[in-house]
N, C-alpha and C. Protein backbone atom coordinates (compact mmCIF):
# COMPACT_ATOMS: atom_id res chain seq x y z
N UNK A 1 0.84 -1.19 0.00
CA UNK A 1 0.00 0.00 0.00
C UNK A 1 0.88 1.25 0.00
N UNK A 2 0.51 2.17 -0.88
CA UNK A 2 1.03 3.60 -1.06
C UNK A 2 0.70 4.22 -0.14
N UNK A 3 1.55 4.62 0.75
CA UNK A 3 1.41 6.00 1.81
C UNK A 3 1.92 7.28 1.20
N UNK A 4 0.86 7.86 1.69
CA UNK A 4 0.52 8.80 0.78
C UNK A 4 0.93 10.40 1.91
N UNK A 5 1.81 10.96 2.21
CA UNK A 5 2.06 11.60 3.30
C UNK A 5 2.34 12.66 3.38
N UNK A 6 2.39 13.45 1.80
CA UNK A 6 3.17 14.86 1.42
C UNK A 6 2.45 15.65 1.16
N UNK A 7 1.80 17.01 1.98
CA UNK A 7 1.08 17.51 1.77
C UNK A 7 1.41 19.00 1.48
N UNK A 8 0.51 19.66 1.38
CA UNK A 8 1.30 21.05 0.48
C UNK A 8 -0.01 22.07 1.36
N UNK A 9 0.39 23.14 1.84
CA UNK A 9 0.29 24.53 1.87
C UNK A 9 0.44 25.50 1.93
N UNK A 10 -0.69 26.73 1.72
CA UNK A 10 -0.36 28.02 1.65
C UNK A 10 -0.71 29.01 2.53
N UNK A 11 -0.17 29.89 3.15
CA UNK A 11 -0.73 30.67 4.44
C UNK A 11 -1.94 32.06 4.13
N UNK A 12 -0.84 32.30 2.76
CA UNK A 12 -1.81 33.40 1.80
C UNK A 12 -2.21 34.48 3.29
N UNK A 13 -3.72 34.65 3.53
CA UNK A 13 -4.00 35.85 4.33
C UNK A 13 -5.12 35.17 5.39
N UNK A 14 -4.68 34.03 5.84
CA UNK A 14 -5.28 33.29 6.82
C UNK A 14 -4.23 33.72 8.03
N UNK A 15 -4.93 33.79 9.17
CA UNK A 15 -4.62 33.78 10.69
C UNK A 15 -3.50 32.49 10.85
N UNK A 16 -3.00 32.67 12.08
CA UNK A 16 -1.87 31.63 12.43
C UNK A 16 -2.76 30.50 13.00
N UNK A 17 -4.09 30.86 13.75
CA UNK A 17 -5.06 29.58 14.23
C UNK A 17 -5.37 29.34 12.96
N UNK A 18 -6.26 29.82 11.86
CA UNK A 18 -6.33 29.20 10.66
C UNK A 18 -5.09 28.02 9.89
N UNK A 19 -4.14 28.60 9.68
CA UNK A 19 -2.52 27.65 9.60
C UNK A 19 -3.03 26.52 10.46
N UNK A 20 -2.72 26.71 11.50
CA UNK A 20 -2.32 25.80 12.75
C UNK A 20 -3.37 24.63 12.80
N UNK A 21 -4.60 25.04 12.80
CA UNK A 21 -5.53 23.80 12.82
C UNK A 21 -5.86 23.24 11.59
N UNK A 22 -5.15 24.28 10.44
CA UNK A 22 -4.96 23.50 9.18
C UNK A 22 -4.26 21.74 9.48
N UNK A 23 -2.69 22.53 9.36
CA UNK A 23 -1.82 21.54 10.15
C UNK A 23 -2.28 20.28 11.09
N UNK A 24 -3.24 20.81 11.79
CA UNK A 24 -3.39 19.76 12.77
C UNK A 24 -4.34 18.54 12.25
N UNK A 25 -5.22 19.46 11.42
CA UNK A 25 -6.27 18.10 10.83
C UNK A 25 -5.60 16.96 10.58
N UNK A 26 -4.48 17.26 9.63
CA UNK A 26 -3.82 16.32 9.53
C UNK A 26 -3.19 15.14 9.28
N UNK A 27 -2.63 15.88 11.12
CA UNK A 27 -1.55 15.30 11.77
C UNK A 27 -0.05 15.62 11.09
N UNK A 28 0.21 16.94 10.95
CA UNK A 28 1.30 17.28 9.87
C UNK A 28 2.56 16.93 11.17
N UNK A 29 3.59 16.78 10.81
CA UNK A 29 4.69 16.62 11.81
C UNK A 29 5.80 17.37 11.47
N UNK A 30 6.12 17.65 10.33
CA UNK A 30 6.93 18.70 9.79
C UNK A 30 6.58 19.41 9.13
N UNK A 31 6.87 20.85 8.81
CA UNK A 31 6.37 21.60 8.01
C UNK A 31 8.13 22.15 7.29
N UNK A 32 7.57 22.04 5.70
CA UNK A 32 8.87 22.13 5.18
C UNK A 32 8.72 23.53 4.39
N UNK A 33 9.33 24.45 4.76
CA UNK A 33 8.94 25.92 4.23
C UNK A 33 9.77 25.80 3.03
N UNK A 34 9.57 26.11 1.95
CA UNK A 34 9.99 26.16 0.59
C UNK A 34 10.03 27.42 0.00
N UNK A 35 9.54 28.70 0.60
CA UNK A 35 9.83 29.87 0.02
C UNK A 35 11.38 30.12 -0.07
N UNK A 36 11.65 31.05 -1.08
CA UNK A 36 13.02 31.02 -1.80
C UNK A 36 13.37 32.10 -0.90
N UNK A 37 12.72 32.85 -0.53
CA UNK A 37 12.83 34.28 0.62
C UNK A 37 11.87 33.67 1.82
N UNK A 38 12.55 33.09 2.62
CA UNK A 38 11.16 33.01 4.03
C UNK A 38 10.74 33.95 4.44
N UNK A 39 10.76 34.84 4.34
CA UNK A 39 10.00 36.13 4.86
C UNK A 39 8.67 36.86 4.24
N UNK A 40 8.14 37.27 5.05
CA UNK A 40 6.43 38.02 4.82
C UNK A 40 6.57 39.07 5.30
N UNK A 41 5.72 40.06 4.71
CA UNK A 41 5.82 41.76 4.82
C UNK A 41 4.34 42.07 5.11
N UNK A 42 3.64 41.24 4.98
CA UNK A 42 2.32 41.23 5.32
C UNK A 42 2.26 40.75 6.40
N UNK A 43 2.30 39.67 6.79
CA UNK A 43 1.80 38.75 7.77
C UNK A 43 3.30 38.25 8.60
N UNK A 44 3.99 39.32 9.45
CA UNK A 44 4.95 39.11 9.70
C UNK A 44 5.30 37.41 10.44
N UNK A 45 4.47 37.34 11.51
CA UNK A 45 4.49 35.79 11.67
C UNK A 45 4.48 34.62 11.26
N UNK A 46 4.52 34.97 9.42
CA UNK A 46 4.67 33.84 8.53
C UNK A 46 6.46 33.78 8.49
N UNK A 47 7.06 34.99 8.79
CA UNK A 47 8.60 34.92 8.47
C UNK A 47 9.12 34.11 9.31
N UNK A 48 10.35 33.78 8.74
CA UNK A 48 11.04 32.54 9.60
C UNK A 48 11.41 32.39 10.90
N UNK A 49 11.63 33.29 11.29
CA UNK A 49 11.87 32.99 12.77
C UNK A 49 10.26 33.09 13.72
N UNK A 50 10.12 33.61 13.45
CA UNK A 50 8.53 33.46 14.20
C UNK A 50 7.80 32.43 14.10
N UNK A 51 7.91 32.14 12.77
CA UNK A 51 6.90 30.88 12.08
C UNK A 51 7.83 29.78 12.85
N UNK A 52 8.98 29.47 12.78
CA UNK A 52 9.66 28.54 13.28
C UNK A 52 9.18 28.36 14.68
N UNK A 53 9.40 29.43 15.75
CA UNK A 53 9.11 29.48 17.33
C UNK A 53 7.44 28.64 17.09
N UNK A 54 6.90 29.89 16.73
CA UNK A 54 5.12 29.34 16.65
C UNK A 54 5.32 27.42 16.74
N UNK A 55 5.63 27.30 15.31
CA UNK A 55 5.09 26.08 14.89
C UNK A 55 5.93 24.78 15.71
N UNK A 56 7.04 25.41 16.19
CA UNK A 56 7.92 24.35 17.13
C UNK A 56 7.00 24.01 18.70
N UNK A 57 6.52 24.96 19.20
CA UNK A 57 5.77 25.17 20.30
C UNK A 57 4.35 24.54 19.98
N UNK A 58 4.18 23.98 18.53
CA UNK A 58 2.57 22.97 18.15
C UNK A 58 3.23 21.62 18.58
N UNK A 59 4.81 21.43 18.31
CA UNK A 59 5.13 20.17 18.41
C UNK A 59 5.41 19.82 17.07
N UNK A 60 5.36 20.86 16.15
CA UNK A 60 5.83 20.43 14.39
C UNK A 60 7.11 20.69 14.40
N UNK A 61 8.18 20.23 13.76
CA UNK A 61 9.53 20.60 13.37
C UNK A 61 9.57 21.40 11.91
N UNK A 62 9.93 22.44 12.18
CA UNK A 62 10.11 23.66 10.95
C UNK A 62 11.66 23.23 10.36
N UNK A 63 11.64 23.07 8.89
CA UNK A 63 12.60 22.57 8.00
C UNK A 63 12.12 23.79 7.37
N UNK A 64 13.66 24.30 6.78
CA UNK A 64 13.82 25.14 5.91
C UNK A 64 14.22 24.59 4.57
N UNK A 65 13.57 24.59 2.95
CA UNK A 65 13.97 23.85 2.50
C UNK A 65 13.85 24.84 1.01
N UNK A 66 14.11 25.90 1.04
CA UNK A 66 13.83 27.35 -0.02
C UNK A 66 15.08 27.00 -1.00
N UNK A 67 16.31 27.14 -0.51
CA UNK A 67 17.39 26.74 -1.29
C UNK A 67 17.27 25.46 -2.15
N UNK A 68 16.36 24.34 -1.90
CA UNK A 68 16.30 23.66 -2.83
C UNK A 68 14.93 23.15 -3.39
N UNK A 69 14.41 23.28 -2.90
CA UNK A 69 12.89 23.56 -3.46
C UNK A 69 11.82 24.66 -3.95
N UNK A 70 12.47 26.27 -3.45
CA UNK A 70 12.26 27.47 -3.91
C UNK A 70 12.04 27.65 -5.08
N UNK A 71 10.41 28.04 -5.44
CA UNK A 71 10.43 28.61 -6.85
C UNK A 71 10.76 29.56 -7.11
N UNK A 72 11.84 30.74 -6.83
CA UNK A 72 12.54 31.76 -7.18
C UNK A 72 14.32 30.87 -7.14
N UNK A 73 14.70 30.67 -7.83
CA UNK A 73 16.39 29.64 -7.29
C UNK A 73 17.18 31.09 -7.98
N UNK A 74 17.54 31.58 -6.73
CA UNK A 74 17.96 33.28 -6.41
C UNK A 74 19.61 32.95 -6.54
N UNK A 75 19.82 31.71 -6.70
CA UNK A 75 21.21 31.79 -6.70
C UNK A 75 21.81 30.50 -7.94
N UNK A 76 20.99 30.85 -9.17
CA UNK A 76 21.14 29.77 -10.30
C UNK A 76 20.55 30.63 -11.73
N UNK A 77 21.01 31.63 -12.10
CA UNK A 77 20.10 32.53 -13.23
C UNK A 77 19.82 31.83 -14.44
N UNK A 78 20.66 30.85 -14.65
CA UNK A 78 20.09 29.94 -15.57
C UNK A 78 18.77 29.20 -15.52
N UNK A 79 18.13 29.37 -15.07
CA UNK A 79 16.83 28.70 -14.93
C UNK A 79 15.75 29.55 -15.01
N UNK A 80 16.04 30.82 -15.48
CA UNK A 80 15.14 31.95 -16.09
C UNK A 80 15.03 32.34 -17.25
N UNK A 81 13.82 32.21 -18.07
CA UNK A 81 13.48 32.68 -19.41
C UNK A 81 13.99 33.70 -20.31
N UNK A 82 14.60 33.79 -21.02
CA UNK A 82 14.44 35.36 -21.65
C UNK A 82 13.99 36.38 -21.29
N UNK A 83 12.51 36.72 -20.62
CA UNK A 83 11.59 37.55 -20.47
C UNK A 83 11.46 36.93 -18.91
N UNK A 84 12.59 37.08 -18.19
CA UNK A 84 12.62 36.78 -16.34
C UNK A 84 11.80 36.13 -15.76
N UNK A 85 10.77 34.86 -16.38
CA UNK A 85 9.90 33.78 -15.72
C UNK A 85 11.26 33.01 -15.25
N UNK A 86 10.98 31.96 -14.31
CA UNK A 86 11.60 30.83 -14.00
C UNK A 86 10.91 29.91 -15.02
N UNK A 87 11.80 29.19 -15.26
CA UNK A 87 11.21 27.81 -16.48
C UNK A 87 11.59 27.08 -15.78
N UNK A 88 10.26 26.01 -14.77
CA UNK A 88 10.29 24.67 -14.18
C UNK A 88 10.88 23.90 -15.02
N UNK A 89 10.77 23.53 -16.09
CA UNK A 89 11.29 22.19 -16.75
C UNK A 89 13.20 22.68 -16.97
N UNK A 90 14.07 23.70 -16.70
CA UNK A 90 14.86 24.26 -16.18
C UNK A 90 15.64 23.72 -14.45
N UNK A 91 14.86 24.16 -13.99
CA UNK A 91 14.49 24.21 -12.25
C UNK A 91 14.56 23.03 -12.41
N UNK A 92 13.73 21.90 -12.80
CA UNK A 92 13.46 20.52 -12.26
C UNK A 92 15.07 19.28 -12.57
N UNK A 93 15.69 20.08 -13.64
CA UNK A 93 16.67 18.99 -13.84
C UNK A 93 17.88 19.70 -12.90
N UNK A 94 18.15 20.50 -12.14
CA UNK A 94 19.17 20.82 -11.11
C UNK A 94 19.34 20.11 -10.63
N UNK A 95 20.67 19.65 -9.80
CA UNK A 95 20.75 18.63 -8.85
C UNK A 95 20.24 18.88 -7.48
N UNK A 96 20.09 20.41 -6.74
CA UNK A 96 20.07 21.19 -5.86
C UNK A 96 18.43 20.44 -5.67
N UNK A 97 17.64 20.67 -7.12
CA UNK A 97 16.16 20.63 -6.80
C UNK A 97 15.83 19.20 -6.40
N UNK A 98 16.51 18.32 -7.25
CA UNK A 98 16.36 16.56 -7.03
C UNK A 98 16.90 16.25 -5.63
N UNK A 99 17.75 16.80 -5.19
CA UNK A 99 18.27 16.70 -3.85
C UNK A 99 16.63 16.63 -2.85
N UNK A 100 16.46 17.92 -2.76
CA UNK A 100 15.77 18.60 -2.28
C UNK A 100 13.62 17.54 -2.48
N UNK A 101 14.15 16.65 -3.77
CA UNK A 101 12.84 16.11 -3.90
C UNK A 101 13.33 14.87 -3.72
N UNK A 102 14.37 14.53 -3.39
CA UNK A 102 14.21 12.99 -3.06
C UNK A 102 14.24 12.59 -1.55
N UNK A 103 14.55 14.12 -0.82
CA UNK A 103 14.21 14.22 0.18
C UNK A 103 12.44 14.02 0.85
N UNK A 104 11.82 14.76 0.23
CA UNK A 104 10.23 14.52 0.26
C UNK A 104 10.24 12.66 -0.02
N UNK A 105 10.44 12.34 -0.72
CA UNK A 105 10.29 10.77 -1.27
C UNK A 105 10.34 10.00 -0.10
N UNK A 106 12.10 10.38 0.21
CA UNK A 106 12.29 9.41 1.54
C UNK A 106 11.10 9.79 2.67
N UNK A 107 10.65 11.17 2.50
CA UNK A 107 9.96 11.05 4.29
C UNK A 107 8.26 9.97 3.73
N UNK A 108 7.82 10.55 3.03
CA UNK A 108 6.66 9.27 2.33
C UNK A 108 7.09 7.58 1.64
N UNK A 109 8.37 7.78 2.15
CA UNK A 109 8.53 6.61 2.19
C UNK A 109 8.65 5.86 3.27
N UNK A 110 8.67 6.95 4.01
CA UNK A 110 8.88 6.59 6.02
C UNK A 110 7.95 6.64 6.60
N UNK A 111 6.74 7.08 5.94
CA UNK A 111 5.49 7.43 6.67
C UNK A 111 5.25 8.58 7.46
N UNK A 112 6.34 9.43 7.35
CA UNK A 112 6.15 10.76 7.84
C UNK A 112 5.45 11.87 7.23
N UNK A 113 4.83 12.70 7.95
CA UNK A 113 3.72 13.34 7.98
C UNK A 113 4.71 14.55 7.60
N UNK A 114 4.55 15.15 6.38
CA UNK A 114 5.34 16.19 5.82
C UNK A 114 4.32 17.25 4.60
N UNK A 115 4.32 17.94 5.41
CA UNK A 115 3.41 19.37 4.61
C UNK A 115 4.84 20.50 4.13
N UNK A 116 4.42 20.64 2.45
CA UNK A 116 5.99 22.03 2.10
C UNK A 116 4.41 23.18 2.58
N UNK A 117 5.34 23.92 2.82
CA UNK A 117 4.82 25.62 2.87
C UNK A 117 5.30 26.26 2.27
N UNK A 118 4.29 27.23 1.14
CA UNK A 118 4.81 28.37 0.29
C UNK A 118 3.84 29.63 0.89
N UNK A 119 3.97 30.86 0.40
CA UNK A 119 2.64 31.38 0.78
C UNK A 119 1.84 31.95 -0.13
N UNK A 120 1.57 31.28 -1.36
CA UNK A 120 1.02 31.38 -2.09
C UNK A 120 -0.83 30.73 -1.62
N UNK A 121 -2.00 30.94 -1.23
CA UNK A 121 -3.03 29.99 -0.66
C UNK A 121 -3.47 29.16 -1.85
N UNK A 122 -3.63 29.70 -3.18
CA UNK A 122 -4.12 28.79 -4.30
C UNK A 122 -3.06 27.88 -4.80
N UNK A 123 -3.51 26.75 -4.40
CA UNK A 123 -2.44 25.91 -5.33
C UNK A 123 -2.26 25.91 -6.98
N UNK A 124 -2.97 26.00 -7.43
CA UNK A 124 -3.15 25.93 -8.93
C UNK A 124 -2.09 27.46 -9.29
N UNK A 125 -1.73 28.17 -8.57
CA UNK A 125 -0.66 29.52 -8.56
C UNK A 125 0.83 29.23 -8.40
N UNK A 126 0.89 28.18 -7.81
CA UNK A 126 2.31 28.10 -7.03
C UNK A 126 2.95 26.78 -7.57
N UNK A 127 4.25 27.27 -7.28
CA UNK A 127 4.98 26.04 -7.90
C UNK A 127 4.71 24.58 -7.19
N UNK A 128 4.14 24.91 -5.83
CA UNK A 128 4.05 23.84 -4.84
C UNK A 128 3.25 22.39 -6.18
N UNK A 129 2.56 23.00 -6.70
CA UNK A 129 1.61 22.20 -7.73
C UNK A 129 2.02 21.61 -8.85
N UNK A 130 2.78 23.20 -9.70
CA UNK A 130 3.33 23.53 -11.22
C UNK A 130 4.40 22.59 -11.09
N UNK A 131 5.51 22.58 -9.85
CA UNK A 131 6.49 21.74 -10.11
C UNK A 131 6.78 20.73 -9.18
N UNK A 132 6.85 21.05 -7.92
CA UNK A 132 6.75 20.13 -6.99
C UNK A 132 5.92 19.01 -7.32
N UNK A 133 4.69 19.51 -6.98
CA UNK A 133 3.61 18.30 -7.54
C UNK A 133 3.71 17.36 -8.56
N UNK A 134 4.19 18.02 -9.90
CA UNK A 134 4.23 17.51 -10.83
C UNK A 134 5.33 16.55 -10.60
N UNK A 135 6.44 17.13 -10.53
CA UNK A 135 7.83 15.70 -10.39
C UNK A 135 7.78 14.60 -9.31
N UNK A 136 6.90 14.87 -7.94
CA UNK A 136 6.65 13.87 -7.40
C UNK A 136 5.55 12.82 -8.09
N UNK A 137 4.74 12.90 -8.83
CA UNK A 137 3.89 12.04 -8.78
C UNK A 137 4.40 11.53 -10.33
N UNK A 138 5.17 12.35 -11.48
CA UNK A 138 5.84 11.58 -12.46
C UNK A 138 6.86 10.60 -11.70
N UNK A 139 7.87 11.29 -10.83
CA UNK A 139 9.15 10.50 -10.53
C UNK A 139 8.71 9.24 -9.84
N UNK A 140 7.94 9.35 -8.79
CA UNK A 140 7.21 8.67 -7.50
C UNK A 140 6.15 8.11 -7.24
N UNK A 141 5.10 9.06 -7.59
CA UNK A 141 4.08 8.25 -8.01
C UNK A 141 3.11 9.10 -6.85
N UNK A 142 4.05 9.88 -5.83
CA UNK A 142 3.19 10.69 -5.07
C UNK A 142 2.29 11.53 -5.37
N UNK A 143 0.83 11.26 -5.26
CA UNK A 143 0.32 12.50 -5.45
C UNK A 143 -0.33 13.86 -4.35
N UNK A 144 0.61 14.95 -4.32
CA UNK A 144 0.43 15.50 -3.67
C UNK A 144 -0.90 15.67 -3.44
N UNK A 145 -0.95 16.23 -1.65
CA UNK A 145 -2.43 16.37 -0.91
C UNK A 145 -2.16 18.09 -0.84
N UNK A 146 -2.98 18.95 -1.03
CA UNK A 146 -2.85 20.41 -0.73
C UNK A 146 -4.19 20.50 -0.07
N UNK A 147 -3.88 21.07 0.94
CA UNK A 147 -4.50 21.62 1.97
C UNK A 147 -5.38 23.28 2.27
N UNK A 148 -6.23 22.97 1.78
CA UNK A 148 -6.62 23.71 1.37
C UNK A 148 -8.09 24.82 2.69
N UNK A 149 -8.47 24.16 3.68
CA UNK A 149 -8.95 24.13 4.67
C UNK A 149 -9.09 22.97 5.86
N UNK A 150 -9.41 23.34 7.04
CA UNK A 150 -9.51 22.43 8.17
C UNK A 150 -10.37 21.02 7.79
N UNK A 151 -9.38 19.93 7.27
CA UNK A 151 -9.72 18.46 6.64
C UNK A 151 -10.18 18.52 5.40
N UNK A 152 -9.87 19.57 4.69
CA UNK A 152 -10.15 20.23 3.17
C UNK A 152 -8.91 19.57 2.80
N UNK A 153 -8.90 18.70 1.42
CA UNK A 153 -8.39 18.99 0.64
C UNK A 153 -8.36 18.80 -1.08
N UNK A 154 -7.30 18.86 -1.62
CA UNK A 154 -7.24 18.99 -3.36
C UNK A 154 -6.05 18.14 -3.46
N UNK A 155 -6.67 17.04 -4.35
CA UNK A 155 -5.31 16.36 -4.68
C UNK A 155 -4.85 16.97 -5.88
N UNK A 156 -3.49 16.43 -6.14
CA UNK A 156 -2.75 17.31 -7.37
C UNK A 156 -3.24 16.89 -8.56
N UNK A 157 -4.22 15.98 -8.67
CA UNK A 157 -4.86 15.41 -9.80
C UNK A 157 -5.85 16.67 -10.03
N UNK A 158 -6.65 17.31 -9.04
CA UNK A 158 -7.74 18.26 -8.78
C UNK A 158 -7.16 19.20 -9.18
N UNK A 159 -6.16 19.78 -8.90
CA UNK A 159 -5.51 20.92 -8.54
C UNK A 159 -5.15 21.21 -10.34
N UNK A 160 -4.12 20.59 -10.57
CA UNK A 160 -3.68 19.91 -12.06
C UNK A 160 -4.72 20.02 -13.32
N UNK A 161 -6.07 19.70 -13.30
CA UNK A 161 -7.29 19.61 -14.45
C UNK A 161 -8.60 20.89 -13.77
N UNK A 162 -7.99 21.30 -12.41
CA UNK A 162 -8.36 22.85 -12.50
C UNK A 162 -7.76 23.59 -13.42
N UNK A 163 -6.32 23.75 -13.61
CA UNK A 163 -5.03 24.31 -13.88
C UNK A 163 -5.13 24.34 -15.35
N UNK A 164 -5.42 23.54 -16.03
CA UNK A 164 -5.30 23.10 -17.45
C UNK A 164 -6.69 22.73 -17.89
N UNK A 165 -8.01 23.15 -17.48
CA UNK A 165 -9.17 23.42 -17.92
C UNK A 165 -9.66 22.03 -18.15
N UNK A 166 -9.03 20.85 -17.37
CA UNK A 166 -9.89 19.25 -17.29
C UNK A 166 -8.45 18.30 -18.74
N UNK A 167 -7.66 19.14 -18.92
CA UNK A 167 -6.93 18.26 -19.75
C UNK A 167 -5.74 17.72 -18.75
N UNK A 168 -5.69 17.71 -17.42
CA UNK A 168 -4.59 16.93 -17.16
C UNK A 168 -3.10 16.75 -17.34
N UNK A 169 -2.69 16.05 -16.77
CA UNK A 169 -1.05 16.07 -16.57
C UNK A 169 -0.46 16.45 -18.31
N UNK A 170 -1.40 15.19 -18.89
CA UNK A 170 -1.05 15.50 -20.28
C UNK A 170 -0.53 16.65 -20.84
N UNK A 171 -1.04 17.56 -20.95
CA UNK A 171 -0.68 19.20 -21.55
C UNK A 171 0.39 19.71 -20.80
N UNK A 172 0.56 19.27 -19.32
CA UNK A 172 1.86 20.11 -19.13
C UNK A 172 3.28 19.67 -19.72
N UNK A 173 3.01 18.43 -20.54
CA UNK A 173 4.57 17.34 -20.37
C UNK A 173 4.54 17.61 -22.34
N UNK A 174 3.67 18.12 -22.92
CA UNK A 174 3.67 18.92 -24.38
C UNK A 174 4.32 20.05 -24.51
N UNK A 175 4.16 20.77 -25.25
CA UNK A 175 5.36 21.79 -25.93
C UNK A 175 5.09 22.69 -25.04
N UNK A 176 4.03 23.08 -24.40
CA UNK A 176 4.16 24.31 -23.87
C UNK A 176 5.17 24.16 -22.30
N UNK A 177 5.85 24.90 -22.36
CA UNK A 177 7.28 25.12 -20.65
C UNK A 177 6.37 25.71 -19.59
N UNK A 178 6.30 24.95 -18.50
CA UNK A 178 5.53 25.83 -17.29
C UNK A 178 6.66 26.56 -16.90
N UNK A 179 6.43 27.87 -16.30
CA UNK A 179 7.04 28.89 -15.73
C UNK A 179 6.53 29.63 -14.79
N UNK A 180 6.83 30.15 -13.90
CA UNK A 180 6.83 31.06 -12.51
C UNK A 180 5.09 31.96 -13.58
N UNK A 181 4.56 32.52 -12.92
CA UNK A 181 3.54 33.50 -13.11
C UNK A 181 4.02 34.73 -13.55
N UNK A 182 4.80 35.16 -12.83
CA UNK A 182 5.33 36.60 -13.23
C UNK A 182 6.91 36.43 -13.19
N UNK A 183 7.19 37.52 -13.76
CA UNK A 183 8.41 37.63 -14.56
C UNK A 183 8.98 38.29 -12.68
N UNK A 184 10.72 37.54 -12.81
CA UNK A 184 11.30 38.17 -11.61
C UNK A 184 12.52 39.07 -12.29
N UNK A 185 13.43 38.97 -13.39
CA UNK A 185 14.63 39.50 -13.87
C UNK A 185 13.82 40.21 -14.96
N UNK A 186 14.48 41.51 -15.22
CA UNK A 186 14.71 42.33 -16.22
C UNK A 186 15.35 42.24 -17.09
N UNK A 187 14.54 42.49 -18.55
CA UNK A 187 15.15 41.85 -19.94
C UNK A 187 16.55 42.40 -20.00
């Protein structure tokens, strides 16, 4: 039997009790922050050191994991478009990023309870989906759980034929390159 254990969310402009009893439905045990910048300017308690204290004091262990799972890779310019998108299919063949995803593998392969955090709240926006998602469940077979409210959720199958208007994995692995939403570098 497939254990199924990798779950994905977003803090977006929800409260820290909103987060938290997200988390708890559950039973998350780590929370693996994947922003490429951990920090929030909005919602200061999403930034790393706070978010870390908070979520250590639930009894979750806060992993920082931006450097290799970050959809901004702030320190690799090759993996940006012409016109300053990030190009996932770029991003995904790094060693930094495979590192970083075979790490997820092993913990669902351990049965550990592992949620990434971006703060993006829509999955169908964030790479948590566009790329993460996608290479676990090609490479692995995982299909990500995104969390979407308290025992809410969207599998990446859902998330995926939201994304692509009901056509499925299919269309992303065709000619067209997924890329970041907005452009980060100047032509």
């Amino acid at each position: 039997m497939d254990i199924q254990t990798v779950y994905s969310i977003g803090y977006g402009n929800k409260t820290m009790e909103e987060f938290l009893s997200e988390l708890h439905s559950y039973g998350v045990r780590f929370l693996v922050d994947i922003r490429s910048k951990p920090y929030s300017k909005f919602n200061q308690h999403f930034s790393q050191q706070p978010l870390k204290m908070i979520i250590e004091r639930e009894h979750i262990k806060y992993v920082y994991m931006g450097q290799e799972l970050g959809g901004l890779p702030v320190h690799d310019s090759s993996c940006f478009t012409h016109d300053g998108k990030v190009d996932y299919d770029k991003l995904k063949e790094k060693d930094f990023f495979k590192r970083g995803l075979q790490r997820l593998i092993n913990a669902n392969s351990q049965g550990i309870k592992v949620c990434i955090m971006c703060s993006e709240s829509d999955p169908k926006i964030c790479h948590r989906s566009k790329l993460i998602g996608v290479e676990l469940q090609k490479i692995a077979g995982i299909e990500l759980q995104h969390i979407v409210g308290v025992s809410k959720l969207l599998t990446q199958t859902q998330v995926i034929s939201g994304l692509t208007k009901g056509l499925g994995l299919v269309n992303l692995f065709g000619e067209e390159n997924l890329t970041s939403r907005k452009a980060y570098l100047a032509e």
